[in-house]
PDB file of N, CA and C in Angstrom:
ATOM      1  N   UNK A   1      66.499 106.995 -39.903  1.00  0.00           N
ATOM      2  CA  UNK A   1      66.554 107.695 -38.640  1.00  0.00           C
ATOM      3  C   UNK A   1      65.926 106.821 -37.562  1.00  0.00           C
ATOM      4  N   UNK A   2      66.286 106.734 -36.788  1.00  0.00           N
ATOM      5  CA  UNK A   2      65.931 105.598 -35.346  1.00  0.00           C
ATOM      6  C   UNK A   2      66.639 106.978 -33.779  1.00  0.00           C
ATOM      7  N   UNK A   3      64.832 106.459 -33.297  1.00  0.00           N
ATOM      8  CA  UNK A   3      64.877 107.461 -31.604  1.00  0.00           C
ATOM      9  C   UNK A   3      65.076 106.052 -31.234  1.00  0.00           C
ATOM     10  N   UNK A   4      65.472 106.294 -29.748  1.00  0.00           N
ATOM     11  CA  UNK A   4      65.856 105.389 -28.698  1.00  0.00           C
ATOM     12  C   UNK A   4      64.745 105.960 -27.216  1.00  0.00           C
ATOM     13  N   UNK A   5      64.687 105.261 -26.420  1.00  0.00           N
ATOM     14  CA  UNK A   5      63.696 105.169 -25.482  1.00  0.00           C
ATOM     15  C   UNK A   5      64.645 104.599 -24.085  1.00  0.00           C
ATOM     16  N   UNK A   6      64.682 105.050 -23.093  1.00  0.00           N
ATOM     17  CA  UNK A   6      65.503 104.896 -22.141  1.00  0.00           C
ATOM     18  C   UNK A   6      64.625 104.675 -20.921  1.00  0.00           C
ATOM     19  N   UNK A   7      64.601 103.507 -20.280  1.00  0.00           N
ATOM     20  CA  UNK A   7      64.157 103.380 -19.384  1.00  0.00           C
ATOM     21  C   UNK A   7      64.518 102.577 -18.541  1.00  0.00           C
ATOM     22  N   UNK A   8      64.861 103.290 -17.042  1.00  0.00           N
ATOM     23  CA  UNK A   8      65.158 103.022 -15.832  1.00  0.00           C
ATOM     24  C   UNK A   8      64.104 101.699 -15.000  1.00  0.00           C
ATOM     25  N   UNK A   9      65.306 101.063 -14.709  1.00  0.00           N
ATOM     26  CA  UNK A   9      64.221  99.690 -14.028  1.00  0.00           C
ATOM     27  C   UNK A   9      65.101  98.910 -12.651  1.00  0.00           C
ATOM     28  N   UNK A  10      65.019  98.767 -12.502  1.00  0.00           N
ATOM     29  CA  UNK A  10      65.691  98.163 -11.067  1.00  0.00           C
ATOM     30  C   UNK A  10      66.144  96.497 -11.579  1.00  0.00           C
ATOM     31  N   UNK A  11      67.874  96.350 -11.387  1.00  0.00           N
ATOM     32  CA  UNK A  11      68.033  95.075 -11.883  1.00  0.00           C
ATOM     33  C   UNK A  11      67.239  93.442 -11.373  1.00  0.00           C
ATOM     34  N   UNK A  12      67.123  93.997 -10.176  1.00  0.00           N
ATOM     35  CA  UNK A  12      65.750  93.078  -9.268  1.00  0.00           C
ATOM     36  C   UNK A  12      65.094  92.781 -10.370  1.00  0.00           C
ATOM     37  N   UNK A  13      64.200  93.672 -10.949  1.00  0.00           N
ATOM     38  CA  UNK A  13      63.064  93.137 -11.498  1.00  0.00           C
ATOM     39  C   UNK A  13      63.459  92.207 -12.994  1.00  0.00           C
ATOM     40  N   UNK A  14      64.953  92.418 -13.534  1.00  0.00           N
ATOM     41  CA  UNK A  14      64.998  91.405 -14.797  1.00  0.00           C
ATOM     42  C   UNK A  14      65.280  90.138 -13.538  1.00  0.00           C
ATOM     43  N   UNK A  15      66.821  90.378 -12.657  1.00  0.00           N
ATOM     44  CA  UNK A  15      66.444  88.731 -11.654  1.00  0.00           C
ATOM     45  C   UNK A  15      65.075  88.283 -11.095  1.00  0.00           C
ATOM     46  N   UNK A  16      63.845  88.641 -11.270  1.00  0.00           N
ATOM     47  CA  UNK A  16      62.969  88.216 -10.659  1.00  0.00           C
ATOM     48  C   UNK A  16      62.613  87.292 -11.379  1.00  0.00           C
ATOM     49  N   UNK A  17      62.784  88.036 -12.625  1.00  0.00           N
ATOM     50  CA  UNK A  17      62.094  87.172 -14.182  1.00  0.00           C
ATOM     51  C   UNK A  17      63.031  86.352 -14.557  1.00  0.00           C
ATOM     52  N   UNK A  18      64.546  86.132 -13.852  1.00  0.00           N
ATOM     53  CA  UNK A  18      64.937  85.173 -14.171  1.00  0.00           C
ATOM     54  C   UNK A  18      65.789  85.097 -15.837  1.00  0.00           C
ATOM     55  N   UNK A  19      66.299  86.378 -16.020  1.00  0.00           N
ATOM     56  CA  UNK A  19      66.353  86.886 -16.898  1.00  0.00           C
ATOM     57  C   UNK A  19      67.913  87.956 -16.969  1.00  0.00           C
ATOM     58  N   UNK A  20      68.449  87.640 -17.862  1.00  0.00           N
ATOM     59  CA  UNK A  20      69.568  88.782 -18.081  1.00  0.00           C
ATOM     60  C   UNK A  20      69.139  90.074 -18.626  1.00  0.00           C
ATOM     61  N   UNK A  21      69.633  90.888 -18.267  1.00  0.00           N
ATOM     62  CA  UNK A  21      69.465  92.462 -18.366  1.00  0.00           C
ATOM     63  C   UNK A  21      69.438  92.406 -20.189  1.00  0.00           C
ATOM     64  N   UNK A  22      69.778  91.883 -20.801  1.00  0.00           N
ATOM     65  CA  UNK A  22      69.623  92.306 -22.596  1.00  0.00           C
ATOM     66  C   UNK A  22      68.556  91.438 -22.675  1.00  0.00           C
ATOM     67  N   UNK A  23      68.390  90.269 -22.226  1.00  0.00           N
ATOM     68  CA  UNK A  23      66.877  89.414 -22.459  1.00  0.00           C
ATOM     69  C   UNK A  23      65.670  90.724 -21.992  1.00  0.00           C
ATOM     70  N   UNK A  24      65.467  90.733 -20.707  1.00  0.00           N
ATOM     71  CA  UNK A  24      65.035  91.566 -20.146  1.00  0.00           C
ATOM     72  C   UNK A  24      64.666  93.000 -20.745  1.00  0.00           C
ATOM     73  N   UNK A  25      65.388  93.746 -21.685  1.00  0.00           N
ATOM     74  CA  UNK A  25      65.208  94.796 -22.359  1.00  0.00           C
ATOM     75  C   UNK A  25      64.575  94.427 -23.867  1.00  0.00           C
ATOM     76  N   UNK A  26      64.958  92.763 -24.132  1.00  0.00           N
ATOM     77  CA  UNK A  26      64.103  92.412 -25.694  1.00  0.00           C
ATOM     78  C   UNK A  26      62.643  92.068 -25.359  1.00  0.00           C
ATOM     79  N   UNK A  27      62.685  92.311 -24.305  1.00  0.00           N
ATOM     80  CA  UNK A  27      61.249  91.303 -23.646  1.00  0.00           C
ATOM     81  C   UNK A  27      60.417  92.346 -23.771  1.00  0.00           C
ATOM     82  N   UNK A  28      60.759  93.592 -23.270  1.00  0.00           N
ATOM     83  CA  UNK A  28      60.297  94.483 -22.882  1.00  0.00           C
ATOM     84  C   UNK A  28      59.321  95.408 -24.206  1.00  0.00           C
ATOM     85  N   UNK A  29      60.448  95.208 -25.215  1.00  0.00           N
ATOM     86  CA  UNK A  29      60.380  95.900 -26.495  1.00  0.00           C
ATOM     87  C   UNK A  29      59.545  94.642 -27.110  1.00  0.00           C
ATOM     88  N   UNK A  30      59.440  93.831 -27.149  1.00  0.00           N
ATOM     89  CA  UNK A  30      58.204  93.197 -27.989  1.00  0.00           C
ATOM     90  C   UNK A  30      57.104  93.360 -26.693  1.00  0.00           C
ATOM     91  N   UNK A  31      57.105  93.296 -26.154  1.00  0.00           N
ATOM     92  CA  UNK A  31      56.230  93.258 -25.123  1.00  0.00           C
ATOM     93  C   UNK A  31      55.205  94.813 -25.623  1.00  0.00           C
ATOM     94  N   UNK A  32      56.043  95.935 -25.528  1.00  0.00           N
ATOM     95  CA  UNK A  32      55.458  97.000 -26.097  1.00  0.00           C
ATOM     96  C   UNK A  32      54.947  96.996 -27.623  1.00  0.00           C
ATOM     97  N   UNK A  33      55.836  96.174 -28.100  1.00  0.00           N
ATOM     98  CA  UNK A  33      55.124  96.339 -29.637  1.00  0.00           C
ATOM     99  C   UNK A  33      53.468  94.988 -29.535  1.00  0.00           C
ATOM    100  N   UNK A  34      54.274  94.391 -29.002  1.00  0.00           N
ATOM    101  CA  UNK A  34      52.773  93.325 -29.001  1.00  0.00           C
ATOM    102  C   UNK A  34      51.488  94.240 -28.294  1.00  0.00           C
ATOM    103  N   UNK A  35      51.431  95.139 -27.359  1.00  0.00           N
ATOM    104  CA  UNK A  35      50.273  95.540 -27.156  1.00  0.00           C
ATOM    105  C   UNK A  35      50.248  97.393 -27.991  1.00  0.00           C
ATOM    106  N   UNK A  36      50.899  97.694 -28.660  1.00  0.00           N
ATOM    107  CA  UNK A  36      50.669  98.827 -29.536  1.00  0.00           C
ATOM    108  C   UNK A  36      49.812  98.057 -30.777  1.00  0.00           C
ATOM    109  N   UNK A  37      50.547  96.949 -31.053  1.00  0.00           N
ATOM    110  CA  UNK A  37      49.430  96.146 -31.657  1.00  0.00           C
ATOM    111  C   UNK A  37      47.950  95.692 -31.717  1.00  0.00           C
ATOM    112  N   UNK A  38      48.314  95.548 -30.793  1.00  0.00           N
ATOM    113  CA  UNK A  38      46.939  94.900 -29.752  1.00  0.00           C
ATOM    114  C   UNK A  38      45.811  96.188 -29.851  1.00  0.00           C
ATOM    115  N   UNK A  39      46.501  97.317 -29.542  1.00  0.00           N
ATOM    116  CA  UNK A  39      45.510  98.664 -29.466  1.00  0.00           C
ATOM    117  C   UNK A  39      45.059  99.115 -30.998  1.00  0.00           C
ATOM    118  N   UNK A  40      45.882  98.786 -31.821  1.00  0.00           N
ATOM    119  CA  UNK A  40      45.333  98.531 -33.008  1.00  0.00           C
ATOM    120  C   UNK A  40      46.399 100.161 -33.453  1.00  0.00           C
ATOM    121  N   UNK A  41      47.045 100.470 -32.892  1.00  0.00           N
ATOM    122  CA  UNK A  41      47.789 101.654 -33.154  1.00  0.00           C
ATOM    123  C   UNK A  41      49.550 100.880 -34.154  1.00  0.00           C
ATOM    124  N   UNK A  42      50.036 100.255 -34.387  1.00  0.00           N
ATOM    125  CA  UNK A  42      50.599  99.360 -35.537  1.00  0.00           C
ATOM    126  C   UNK A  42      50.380  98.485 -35.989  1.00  0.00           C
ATOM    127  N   UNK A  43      50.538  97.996 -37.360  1.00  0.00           N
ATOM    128  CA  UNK A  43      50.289  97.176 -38.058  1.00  0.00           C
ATOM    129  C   UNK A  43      51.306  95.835 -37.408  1.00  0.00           C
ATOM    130  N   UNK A  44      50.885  94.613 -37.803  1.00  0.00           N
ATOM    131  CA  UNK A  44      51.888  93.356 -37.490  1.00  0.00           C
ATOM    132  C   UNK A  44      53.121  93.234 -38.291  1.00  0.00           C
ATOM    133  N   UNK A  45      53.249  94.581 -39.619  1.00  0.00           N
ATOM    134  CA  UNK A  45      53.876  94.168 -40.143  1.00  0.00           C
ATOM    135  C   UNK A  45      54.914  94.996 -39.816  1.00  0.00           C
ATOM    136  N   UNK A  46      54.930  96.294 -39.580  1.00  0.00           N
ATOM    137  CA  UNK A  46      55.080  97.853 -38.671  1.00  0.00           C
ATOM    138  C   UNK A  46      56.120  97.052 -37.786  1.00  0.00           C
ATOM    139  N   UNK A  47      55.580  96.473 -36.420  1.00  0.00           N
ATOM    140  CA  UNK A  47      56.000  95.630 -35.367  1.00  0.00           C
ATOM    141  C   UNK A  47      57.003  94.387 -35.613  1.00  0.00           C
ATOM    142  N   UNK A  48      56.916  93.486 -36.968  1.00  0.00           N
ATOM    143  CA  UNK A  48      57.691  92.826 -37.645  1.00  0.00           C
ATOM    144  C   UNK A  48      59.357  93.392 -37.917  1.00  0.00           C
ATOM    145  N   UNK A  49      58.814  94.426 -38.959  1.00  0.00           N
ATOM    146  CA  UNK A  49      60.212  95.189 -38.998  1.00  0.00           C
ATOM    147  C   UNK A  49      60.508  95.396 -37.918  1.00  0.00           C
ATOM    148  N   UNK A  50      60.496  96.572 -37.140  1.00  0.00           N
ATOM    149  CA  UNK A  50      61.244  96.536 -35.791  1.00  0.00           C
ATOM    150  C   UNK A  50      61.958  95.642 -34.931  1.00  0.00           C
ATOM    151  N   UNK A  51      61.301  94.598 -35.170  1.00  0.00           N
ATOM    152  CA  UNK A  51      62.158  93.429 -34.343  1.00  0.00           C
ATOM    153  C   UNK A  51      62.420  92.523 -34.893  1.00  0.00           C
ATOM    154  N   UNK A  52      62.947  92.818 -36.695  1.00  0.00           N
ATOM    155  CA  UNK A  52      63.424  91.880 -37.420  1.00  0.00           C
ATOM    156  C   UNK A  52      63.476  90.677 -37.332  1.00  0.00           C
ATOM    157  N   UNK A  53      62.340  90.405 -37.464  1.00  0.00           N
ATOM    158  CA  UNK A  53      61.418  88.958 -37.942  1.00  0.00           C
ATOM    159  C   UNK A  53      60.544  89.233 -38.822  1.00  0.00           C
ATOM    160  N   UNK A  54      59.948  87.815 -39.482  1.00  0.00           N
ATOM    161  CA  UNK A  54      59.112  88.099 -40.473  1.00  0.00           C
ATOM    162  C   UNK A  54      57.556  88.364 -39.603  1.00  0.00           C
ATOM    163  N   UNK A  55      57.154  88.597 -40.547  1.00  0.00           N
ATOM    164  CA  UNK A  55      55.275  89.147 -40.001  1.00  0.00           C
ATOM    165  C   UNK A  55      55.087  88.172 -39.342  1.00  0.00           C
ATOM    166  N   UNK A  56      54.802  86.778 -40.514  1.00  0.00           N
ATOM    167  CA  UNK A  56      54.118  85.852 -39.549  1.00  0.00           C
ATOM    168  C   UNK A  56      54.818  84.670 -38.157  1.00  0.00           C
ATOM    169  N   UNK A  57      56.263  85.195 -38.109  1.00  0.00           N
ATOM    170  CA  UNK A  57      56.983  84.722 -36.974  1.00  0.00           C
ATOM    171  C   UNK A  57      56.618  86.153 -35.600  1.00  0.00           C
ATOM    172  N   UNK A  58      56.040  87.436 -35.730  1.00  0.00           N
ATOM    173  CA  UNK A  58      55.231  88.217 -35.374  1.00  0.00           C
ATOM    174  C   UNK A  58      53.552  87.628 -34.661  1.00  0.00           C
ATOM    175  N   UNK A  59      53.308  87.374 -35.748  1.00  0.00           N
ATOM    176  CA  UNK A  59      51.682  86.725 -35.460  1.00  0.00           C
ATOM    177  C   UNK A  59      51.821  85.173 -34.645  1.00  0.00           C
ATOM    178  N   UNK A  60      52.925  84.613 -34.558  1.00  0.00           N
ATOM    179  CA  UNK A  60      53.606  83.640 -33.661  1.00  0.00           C
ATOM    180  C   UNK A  60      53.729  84.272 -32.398  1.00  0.00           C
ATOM    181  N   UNK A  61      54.258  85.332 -32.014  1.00  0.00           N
ATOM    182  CA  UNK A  61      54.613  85.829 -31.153  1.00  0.00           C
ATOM    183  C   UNK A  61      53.117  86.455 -30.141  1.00  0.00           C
ATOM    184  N   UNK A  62      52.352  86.872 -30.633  1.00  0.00           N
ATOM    185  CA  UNK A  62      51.077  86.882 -30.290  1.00  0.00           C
ATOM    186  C   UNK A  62      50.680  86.079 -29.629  1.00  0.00           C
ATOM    187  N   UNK A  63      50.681  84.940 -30.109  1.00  0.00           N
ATOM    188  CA  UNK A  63      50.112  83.655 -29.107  1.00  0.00           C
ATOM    189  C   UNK A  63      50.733  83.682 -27.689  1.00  0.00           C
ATOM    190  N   UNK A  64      52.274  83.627 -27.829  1.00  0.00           N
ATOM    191  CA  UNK A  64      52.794  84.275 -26.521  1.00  0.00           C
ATOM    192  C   UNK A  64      52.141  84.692 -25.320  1.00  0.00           C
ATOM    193  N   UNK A  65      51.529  86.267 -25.822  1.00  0.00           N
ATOM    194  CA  UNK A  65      50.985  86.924 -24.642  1.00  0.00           C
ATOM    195  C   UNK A  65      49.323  86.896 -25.111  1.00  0.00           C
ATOM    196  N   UNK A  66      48.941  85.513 -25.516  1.00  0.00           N
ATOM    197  CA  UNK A  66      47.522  86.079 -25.324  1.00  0.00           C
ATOM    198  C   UNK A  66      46.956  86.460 -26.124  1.00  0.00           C
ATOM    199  N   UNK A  67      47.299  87.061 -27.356  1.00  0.00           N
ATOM    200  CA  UNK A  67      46.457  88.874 -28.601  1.00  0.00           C
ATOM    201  C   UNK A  67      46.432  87.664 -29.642  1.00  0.00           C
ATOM    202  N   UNK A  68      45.357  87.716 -29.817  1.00  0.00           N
ATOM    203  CA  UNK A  68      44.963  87.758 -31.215  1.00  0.00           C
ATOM    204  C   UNK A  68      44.969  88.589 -32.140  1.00  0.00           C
ATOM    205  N   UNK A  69      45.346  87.875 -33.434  1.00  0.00           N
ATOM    206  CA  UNK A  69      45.529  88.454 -34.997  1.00  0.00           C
ATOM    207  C   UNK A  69      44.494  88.706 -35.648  1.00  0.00           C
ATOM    208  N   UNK A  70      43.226  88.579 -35.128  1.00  0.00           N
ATOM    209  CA  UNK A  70      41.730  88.545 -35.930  1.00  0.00           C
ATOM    210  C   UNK A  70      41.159  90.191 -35.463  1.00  0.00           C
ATOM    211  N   UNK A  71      41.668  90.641 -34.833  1.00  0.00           N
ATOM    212  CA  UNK A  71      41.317  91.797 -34.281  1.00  0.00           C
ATOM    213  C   UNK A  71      41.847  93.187 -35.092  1.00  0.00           C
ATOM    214  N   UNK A  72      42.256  92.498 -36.673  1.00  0.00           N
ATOM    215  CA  UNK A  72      42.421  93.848 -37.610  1.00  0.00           C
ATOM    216  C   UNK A  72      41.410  94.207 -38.278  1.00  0.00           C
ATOM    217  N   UNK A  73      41.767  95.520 -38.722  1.00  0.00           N
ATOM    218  CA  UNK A  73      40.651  95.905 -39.826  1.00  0.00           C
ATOM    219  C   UNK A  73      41.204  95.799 -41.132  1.00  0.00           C
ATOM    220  N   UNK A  74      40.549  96.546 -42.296  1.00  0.00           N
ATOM    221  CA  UNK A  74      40.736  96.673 -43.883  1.00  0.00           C
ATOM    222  C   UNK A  74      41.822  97.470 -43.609  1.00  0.00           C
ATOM    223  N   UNK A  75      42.214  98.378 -42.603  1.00  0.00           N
ATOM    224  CA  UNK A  75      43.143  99.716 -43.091  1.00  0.00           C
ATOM    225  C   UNK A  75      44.211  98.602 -42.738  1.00  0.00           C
ATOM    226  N   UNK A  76      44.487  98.358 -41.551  1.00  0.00           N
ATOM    227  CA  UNK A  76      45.496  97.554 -41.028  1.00  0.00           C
ATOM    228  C   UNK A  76      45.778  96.404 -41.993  1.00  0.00           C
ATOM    229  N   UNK A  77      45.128  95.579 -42.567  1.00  0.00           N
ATOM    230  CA  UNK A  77      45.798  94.515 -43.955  1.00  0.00           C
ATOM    231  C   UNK A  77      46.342  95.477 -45.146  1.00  0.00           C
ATOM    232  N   UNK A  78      45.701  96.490 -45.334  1.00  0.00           N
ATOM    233  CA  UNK A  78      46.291  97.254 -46.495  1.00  0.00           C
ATOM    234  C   UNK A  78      47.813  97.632 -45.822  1.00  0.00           C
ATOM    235  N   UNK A  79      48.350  98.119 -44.531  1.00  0.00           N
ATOM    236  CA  UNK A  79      49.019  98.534 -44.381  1.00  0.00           C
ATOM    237  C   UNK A  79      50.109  97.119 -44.063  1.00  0.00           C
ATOM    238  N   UNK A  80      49.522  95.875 -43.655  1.00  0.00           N
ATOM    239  CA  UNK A  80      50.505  95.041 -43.706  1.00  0.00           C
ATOM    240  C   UNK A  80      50.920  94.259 -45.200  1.00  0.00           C
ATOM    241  N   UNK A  81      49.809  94.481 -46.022  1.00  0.00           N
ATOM    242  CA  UNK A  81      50.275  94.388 -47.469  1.00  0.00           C
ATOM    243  C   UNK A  81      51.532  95.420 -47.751  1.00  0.00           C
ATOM    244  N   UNK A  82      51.290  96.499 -47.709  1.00  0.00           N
ATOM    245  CA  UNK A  82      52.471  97.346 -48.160  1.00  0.00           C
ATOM    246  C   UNK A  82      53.273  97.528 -47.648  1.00  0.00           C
ATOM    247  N   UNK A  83      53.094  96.781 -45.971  1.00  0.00           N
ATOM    248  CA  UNK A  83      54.777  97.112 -45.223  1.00  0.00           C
ATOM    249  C   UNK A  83      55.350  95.537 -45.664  1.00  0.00           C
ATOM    250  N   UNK A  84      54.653  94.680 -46.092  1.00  0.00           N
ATOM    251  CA  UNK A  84      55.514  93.501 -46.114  1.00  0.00           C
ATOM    252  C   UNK A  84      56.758  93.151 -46.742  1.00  0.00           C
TER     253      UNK A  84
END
């Protein structure tokens, strides 16, 4: 089962970024998963699946915007052990 999330944006703002409207909407969606991460509310591995890549091409992606991967706990490795 998969929800969808709809959100209205002004095409300005993907041309600002220099960016096509489907870039622009993948950007967006890791962008959200990288800081649900970040808040410590999904696992890297959680966030992995979703945007079908592996974990640690995930923990690559981090560097990106900044977040560090050292900022898990015990629950969060147990849970990227078992989502892996």
């Amino acid at each position: 089962m998969h929800g969808q999330i709809t959100i209205s944006y002004p095409e300005m703002l993907a041309f600002s970024l220099k960016m096509r409207n489907q870039e622009f909407e993948r950007e967006m969606k890791v962008i959200s998963l990288v800081k649900l991460y970040e808040l410590g509310k999904i696992s890297s591995g959680i966030a992995a699946k979703i945007l079908n890549i592996s974990r640690l091409d995930f923990l690559s992606v981090l560097s990106t915007y900044h977040t560090s991967y050292f900022s898990t706990t015990e629950r969060d490795l147990e849970s990227d052990f078992y989502n892996a």
